[in-house]
Protein backbone atom coordinates (compact mmCIF):
# COMPACT_ATOMS: atom_id res chain seq x y z
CA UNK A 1 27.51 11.13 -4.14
CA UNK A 2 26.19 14.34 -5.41
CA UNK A 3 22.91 14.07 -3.92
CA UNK A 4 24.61 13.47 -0.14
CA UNK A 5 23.84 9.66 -0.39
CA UNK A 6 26.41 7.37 0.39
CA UNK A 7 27.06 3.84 -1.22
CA UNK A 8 29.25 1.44 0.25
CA UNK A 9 32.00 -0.49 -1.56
CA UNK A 10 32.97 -4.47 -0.84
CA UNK A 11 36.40 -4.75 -1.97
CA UNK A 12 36.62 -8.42 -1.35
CA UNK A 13 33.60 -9.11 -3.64
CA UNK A 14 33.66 -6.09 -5.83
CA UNK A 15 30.39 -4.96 -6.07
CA UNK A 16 28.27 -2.04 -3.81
CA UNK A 17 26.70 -3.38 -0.64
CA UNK A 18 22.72 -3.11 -0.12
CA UNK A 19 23.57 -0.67 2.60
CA UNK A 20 23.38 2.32 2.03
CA UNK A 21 23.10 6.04 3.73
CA UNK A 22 19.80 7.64 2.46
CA UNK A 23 20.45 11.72 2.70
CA UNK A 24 16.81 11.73 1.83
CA UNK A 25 15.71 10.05 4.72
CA UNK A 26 18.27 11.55 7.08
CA UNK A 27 17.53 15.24 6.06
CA UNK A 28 14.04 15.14 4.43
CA UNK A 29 13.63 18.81 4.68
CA UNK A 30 17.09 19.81 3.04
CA UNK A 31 17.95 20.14 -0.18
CA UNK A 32 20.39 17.61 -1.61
CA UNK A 33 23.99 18.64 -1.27
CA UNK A 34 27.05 16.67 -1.64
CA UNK A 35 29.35 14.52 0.39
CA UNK A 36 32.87 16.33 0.88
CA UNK A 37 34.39 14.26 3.16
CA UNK A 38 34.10 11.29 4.91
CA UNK A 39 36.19 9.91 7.93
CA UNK A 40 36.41 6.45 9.97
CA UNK A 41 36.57 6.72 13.86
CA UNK A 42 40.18 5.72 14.34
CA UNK A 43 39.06 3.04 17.17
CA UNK A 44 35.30 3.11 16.54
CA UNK A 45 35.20 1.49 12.84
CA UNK A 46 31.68 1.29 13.01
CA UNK A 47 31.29 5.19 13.24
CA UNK A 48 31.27 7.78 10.05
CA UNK A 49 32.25 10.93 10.50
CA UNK A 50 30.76 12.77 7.60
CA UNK A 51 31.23 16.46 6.12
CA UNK A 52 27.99 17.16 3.75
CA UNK A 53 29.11 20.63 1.27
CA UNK A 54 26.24 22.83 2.42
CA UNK A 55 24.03 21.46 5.19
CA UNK A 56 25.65 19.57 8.04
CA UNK A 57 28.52 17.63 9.97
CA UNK A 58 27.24 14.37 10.77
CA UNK A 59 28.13 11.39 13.08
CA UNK A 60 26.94 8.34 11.67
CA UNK A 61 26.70 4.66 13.34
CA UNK A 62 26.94 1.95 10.53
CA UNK A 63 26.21 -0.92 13.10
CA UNK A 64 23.10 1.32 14.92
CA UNK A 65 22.02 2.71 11.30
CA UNK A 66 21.88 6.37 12.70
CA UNK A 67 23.07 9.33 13.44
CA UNK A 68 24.47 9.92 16.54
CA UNK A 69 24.96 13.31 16.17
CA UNK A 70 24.22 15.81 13.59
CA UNK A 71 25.12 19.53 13.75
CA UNK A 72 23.47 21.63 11.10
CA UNK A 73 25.72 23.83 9.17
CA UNK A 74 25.84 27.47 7.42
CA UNK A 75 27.98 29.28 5.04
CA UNK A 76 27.42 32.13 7.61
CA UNK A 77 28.90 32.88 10.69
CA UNK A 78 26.67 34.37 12.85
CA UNK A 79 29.02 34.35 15.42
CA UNK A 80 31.60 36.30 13.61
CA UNK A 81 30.45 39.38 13.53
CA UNK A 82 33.41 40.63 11.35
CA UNK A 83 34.28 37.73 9.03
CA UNK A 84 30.29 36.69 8.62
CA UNK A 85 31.07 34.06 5.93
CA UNK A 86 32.92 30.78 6.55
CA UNK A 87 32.25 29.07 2.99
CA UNK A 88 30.93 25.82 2.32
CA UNK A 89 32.06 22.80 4.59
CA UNK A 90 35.43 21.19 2.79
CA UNK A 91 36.43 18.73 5.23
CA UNK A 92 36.63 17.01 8.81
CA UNK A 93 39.23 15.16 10.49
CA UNK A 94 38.91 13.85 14.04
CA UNK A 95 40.90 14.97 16.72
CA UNK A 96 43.00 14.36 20.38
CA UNK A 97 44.40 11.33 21.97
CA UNK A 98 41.05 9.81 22.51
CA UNK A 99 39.15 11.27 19.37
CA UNK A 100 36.18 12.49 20.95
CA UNK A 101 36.81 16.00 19.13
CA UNK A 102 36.56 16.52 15.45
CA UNK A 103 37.38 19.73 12.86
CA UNK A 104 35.84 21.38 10.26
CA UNK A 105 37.51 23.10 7.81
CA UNK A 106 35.58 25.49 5.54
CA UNK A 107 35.81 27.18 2.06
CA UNK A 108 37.22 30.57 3.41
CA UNK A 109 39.84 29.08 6.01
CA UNK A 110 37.51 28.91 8.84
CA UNK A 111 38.15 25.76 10.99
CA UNK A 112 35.92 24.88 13.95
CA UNK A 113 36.68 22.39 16.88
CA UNK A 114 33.57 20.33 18.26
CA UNK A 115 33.47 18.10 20.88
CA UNK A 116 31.93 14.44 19.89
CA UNK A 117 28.33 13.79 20.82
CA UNK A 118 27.73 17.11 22.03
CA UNK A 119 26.66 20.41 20.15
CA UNK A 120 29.42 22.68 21.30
């Protein structure tokens, strides 16, 4: 949604779940910001990865109901001295034979590899 919650969907019944993924409670200090992009663990099910637009990459356990990792995000580079601006987040895909590496592609063509339940 546009506010960063997310609802989920039971096909077999056709109506939303009660469950649901509070940005509010998650991030109570951010603004709101929406949900770009959201990815199932290919062998985890159970595990979200989820790309919100302005504020922050997040792994999220459905069965735990938490994050299990979260990794704050900027428009800004300040590593890149030269390039400075990355854009806002567009999407993530996970990554490698065993995914425990996901990408993040941003607005200006900036991607960024980070290893799974880590901060690097």
């Amino acid at each position: 949604m546009d506010d960063g919650d997310i609802y989920i969907f039971d096909l077999s019944i056709k109506t939303f779940s009660k469950f649901k993924i509070d940005y509010k409670k998650l991030f109570p200090d951010k603004p709101a910001t929406p949900v770009m992009d959201i990815k199932c663990h290919p062998t985890k099910m159970h595990r979200l990865l989820i790309a919100y637009k302005k504020t922050a990459i997040a792994v999220f356990s459905i069965n735990k109901n938490r994050f299990i990792q979260r990794l704050m995000v900027s428009a800004i580079d300040e590593m890149d001295t030269k390039h400075k601006a990355k854009g806002s987040v567009l999407a993530v895909e996970w990554l490698g034979p065993e995914y425990k590496e996901f990408v993040v592609g941003f607005e200006f063509g900036c991607i960024q590899v980070f290893k799974a339940e880590s901060s690097q």
